[in-house]
PDB file of N, CA and C in Angstrom:
ATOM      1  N   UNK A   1       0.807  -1.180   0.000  1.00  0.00           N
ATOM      2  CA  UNK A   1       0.000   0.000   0.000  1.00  0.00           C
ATOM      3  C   UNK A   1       0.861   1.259   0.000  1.00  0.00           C
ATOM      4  N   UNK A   2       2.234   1.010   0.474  1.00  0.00           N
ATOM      5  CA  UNK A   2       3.063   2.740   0.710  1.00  0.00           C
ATOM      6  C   UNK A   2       3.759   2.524  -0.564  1.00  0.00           C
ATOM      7  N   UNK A   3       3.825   1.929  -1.571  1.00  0.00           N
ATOM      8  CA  UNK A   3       4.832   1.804  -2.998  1.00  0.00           C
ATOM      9  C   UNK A   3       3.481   1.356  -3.965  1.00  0.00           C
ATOM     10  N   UNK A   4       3.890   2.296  -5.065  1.00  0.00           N
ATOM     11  CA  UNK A   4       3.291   2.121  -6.392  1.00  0.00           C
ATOM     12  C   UNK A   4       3.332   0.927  -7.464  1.00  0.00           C
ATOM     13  N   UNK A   5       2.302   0.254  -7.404  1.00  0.00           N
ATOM     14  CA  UNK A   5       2.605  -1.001  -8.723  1.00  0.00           C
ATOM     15  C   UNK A   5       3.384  -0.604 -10.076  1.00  0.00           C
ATOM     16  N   UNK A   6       3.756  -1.311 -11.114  1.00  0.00           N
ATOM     17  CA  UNK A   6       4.162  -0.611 -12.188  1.00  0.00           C
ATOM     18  C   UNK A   6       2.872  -0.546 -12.920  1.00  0.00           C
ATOM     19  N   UNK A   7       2.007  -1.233 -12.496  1.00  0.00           N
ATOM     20  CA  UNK A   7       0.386  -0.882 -13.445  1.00  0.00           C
ATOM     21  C   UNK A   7       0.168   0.661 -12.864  1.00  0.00           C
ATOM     22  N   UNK A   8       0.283   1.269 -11.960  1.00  0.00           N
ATOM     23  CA  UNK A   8       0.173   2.423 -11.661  1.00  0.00           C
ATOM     24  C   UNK A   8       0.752   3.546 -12.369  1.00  0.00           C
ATOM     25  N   UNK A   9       2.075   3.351 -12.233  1.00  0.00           N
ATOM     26  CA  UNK A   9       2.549   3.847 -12.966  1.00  0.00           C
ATOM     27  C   UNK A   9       2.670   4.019 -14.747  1.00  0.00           C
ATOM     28  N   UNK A  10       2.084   2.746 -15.201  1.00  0.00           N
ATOM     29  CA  UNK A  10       1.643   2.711 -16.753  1.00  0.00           C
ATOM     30  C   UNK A  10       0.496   3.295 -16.822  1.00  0.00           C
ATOM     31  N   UNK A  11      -0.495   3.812 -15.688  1.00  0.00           N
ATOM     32  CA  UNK A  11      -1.612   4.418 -16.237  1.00  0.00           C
ATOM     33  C   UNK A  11      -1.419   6.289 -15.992  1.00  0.00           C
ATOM     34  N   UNK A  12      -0.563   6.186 -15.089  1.00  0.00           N
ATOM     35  CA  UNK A  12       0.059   7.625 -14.938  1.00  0.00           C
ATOM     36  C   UNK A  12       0.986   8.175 -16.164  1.00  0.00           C
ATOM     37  N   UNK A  13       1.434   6.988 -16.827  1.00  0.00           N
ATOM     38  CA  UNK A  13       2.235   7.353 -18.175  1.00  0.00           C
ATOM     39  C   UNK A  13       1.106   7.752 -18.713  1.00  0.00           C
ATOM     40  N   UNK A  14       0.420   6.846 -19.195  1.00  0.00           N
ATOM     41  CA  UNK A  14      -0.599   6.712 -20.536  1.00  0.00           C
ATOM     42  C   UNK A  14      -1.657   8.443 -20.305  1.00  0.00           C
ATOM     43  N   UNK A  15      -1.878   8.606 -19.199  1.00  0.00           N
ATOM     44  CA  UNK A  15      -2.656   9.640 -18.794  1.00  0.00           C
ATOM     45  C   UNK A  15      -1.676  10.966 -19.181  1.00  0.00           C
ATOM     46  N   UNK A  16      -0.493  11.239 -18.684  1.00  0.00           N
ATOM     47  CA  UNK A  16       0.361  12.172 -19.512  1.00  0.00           C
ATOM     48  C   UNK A  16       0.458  12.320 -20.684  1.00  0.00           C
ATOM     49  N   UNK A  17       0.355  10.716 -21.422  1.00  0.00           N
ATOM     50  CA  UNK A  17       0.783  10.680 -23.405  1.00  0.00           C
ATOM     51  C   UNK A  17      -0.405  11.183 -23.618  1.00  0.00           C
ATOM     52  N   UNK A  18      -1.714  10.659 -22.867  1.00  0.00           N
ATOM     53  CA  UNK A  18      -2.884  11.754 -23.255  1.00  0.00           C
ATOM     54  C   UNK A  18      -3.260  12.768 -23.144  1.00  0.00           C
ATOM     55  N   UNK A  19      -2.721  13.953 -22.189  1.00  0.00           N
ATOM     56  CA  UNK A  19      -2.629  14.864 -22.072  1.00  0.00           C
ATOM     57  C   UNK A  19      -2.220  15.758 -22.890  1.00  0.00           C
ATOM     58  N   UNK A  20      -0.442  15.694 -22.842  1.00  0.00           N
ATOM     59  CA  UNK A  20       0.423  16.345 -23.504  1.00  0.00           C
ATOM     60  C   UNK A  20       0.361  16.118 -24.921  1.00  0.00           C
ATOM     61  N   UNK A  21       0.638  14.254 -25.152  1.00  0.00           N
ATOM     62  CA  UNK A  21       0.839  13.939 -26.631  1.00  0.00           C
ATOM     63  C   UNK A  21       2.628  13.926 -26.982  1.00  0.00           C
ATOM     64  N   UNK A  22       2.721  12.928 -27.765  1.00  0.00           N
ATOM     65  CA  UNK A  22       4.064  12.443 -28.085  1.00  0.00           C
ATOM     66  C   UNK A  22       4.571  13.614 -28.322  1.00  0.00           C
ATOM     67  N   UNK A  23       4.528  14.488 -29.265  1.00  0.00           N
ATOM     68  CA  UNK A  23       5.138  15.399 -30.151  1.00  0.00           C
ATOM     69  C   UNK A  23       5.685  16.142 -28.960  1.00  0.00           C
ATOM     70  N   UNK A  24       4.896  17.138 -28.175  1.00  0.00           N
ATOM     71  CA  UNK A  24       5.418  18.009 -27.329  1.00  0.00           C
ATOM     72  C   UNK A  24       6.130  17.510 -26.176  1.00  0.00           C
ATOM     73  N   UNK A  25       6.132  15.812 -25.376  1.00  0.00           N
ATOM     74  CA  UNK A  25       6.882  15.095 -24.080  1.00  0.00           C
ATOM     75  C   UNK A  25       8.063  15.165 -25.257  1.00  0.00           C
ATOM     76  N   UNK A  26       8.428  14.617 -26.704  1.00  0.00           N
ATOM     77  CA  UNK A  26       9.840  15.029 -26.582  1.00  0.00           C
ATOM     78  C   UNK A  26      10.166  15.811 -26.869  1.00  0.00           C
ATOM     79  N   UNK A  27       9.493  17.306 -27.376  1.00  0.00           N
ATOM     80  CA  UNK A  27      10.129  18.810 -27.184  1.00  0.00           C
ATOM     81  C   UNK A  27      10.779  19.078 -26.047  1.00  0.00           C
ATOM     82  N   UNK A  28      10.054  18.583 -24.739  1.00  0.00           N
ATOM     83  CA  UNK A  28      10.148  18.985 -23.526  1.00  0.00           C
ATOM     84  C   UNK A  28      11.475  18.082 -23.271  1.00  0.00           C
ATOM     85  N   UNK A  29      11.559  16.523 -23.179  1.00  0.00           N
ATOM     86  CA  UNK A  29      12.866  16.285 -23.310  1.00  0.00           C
ATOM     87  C   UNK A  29      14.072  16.547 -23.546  1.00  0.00           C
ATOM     88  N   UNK A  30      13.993  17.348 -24.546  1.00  0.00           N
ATOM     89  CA  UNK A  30      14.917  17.796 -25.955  1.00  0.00           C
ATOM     90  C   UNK A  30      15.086  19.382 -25.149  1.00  0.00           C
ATOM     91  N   UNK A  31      13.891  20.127 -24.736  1.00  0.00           N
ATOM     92  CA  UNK A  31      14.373  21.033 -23.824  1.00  0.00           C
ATOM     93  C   UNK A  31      15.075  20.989 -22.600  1.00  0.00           C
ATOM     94  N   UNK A  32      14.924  19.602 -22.015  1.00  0.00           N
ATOM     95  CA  UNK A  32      15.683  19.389 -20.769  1.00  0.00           C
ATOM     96  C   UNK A  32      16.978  19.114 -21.110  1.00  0.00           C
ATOM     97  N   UNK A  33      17.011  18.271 -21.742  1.00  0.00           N
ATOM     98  CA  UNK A  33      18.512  17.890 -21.936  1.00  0.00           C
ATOM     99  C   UNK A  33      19.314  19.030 -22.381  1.00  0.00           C
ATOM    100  N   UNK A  34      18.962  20.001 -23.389  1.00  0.00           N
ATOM    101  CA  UNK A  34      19.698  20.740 -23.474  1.00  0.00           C
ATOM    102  C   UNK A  34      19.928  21.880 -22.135  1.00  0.00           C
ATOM    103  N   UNK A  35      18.616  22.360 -21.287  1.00  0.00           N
ATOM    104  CA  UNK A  35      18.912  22.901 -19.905  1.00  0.00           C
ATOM    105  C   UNK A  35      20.066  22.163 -19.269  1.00  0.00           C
ATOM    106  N   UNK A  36      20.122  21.161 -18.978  1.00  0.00           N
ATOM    107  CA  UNK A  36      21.298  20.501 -18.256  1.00  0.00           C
ATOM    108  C   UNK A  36      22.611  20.145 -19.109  1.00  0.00           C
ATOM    109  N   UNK A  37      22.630  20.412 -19.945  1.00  0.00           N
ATOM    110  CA  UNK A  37      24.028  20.674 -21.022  1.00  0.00           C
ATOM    111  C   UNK A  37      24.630  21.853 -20.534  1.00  0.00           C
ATOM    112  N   UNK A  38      23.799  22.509 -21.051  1.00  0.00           N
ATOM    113  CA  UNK A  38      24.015  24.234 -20.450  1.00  0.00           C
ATOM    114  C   UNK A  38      24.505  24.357 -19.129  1.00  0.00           C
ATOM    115  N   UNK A  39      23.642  24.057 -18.239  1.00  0.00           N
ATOM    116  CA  UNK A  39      24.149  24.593 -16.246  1.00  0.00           C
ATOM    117  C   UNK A  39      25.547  23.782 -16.815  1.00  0.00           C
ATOM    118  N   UNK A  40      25.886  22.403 -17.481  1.00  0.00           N
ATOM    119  CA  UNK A  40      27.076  21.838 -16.835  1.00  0.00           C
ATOM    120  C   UNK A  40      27.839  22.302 -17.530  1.00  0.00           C
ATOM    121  N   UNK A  41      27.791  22.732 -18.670  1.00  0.00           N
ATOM    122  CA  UNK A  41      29.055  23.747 -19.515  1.00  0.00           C
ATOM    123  C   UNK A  41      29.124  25.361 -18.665  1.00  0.00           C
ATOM    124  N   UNK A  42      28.138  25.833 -18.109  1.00  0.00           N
ATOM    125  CA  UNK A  42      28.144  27.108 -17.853  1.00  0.00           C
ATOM    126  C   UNK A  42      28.914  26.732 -16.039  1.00  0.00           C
ATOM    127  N   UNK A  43      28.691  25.497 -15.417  1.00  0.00           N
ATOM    128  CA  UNK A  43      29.647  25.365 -14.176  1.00  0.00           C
ATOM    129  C   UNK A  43      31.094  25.072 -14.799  1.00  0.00           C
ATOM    130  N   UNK A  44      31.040  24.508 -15.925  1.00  0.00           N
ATOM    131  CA  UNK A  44      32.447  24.486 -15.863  1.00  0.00           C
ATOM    132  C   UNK A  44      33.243  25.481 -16.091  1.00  0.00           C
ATOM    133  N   UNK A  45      32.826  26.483 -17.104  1.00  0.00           N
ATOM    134  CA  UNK A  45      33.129  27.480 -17.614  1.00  0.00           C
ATOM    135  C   UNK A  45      33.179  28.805 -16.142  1.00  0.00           C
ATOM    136  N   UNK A  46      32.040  28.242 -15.232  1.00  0.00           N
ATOM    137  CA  UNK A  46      32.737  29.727 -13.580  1.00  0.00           C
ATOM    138  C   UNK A  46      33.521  28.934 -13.344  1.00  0.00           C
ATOM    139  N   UNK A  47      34.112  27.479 -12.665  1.00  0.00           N
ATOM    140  CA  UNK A  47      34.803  27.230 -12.801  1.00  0.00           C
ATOM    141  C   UNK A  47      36.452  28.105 -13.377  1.00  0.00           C
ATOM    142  N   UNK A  48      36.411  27.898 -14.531  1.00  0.00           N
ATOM    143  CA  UNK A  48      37.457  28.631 -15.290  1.00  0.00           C
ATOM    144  C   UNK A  48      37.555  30.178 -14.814  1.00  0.00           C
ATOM    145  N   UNK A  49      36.146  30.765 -14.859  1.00  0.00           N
ATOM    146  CA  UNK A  49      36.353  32.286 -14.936  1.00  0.00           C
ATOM    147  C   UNK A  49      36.730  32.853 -13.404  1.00  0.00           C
ATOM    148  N   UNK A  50      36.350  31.655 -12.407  1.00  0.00           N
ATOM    149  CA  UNK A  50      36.880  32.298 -11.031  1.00  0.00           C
ATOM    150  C   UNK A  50      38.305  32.228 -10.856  1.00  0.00           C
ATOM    151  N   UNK A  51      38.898  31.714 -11.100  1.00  0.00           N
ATOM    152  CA  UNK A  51      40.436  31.610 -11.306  1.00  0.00           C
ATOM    153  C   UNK A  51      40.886  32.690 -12.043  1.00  0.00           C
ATOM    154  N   UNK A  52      40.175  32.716 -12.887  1.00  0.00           N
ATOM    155  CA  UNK A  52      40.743  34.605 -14.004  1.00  0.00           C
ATOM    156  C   UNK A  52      40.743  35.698 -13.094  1.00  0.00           C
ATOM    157  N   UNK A  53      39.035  35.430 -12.309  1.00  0.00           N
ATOM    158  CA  UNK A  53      38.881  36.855 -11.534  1.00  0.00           C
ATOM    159  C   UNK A  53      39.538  36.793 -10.195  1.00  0.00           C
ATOM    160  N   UNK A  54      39.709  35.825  -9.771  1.00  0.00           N
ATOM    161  CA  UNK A  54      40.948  35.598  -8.484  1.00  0.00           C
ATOM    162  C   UNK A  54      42.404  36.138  -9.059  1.00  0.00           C
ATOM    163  N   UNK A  55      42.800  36.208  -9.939  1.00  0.00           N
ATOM    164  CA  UNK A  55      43.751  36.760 -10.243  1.00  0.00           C
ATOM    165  C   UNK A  55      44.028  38.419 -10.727  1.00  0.00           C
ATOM    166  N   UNK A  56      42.806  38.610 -11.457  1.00  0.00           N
ATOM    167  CA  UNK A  56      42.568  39.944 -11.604  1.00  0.00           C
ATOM    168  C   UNK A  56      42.870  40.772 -10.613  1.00  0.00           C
ATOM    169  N   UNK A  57      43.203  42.546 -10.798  1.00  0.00           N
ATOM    170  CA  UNK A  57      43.595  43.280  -9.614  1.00  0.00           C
ATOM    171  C   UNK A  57      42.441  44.360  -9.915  1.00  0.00           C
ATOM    172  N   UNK A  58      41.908  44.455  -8.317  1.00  0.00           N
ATOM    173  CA  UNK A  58      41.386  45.955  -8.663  1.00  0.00           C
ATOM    174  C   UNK A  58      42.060  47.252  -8.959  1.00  0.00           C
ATOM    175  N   UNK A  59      41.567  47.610  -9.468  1.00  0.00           N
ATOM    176  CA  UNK A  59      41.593  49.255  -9.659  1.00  0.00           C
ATOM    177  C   UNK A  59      42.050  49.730  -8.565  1.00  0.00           C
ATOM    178  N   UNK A  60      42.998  50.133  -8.415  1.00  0.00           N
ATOM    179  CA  UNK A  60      44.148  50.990  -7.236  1.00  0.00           C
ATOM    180  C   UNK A  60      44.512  50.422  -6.823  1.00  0.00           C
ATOM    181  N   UNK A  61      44.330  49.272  -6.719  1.00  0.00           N
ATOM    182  CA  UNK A  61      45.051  47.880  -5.512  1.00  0.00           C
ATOM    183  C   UNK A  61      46.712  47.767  -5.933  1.00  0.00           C
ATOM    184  N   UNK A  62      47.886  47.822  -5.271  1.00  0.00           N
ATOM    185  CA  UNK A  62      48.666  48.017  -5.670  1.00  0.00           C
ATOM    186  C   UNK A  62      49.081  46.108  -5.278  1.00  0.00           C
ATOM    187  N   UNK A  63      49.397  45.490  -6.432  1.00  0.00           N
ATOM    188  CA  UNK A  63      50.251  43.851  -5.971  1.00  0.00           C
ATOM    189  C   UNK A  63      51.322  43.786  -5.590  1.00  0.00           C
ATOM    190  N   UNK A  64      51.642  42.792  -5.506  1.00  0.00           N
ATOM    191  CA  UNK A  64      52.804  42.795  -4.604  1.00  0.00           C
ATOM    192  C   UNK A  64      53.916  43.251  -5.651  1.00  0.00           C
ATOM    193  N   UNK A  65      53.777  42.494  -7.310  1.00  0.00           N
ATOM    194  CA  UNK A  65      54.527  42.985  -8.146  1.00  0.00           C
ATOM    195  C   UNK A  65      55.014  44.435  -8.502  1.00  0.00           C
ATOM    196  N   UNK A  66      54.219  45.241  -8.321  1.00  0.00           N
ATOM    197  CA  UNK A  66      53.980  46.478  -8.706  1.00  0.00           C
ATOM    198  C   UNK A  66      54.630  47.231  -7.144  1.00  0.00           C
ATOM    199  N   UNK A  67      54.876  46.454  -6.277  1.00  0.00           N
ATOM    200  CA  UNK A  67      54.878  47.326  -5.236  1.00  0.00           C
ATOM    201  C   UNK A  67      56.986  47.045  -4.898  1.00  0.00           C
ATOM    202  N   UNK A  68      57.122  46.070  -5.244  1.00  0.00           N
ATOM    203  CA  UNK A  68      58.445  45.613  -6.005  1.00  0.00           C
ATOM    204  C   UNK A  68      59.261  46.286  -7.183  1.00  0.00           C
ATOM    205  N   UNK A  69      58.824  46.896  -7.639  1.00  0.00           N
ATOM    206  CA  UNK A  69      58.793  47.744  -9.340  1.00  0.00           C
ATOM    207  C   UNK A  69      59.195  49.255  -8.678  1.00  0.00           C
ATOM    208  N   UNK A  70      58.004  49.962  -7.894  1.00  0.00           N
ATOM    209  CA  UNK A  70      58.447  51.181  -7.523  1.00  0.00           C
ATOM    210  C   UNK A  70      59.400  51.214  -6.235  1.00  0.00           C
ATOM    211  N   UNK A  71      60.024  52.348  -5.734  1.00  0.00           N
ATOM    212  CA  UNK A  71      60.688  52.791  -4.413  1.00  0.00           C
ATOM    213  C   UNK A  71      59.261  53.119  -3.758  1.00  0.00           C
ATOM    214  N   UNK A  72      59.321  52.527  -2.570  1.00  0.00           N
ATOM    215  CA  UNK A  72      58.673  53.364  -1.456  1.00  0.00           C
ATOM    216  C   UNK A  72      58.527  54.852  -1.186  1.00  0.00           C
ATOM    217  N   UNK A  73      57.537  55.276  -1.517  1.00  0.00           N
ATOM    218  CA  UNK A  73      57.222  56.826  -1.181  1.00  0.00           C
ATOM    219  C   UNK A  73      57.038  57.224   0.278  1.00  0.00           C
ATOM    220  N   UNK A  74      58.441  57.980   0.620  1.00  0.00           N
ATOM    221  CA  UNK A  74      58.582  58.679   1.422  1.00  0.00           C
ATOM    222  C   UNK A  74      57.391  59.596   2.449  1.00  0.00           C
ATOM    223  N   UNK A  75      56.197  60.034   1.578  1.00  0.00           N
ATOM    224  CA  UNK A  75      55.246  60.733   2.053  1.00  0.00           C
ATOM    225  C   UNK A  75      53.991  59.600   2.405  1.00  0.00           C
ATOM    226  N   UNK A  76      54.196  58.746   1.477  1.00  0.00           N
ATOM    227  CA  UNK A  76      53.038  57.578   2.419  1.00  0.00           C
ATOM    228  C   UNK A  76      53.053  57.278   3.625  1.00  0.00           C
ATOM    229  N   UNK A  77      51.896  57.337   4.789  1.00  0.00           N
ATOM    230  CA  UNK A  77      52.296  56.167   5.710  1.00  0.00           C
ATOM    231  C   UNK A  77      51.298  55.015   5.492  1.00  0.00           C
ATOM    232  N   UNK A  78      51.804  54.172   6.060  1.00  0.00           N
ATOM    233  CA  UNK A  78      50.916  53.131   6.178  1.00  0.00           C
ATOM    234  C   UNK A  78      49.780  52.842   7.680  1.00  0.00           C
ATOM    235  N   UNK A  79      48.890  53.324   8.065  1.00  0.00           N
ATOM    236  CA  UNK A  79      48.358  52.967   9.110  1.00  0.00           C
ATOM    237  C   UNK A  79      47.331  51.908   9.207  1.00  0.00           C
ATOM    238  N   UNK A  80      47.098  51.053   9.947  1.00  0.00           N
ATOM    239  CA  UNK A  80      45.976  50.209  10.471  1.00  0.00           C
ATOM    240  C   UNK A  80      45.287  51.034  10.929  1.00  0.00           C
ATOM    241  N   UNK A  81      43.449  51.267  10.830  1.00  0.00           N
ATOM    242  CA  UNK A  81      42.429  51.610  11.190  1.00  0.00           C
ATOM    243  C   UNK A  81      41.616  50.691  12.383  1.00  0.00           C
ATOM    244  N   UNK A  82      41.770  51.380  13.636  1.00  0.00           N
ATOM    245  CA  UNK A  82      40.562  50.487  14.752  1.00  0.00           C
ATOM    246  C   UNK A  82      39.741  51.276  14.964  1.00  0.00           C
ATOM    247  N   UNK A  83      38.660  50.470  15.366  1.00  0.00           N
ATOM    248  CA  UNK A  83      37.400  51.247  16.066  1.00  0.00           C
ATOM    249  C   UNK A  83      37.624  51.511  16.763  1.00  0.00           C
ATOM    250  N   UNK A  84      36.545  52.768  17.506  1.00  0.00           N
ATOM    251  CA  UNK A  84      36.915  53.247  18.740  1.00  0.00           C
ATOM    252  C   UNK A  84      36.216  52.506  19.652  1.00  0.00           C
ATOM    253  N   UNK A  85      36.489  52.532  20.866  1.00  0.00           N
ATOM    254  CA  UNK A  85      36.450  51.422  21.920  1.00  0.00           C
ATOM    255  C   UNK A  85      35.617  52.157  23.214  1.00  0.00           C
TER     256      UNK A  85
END
């Protein structure tokens, strides 16, 4: 009584093929499969692009390379910011 026969389930098919109709269950197929093509090319592909943007520098951010390249400016300081307490 808590699990479905497979006669159950053949009349739950047959009731969908009558509903929908062959033509459009494999449009809809044919639309799924390609949805899940997609997410798994488009994960692989952030994949790839988070590694690009992990490497990328912001705008003013000085790297370590660049900070190697120039002399230290005399008029900079460097301070740490705390809250007040």
């Amino acid at each position: 009584m808590g699990s479905f026969s497979i006669w159950h389930w053949l009349i739950v098919l047959l009731i969908v093929v009558m509903v929908f109709g062959t033509k459009k269950l494999r449009n809809m197929g044919g639309d799924l499969g390609g949805a899940v093509k997609g997410f798994k090319d488009g994960m692989k592909e952030g994949g790839q692009s988070d590694d690009k943007t992990a490497a990328a520098v912001v705008p003013g951010q000085v790297t370590n390379a660049q900070a190697a390249e120039k002399p230290a400016d005399k008029t900079t300081i460097d301070v740490e910011a705390r809250p007040r307490s």
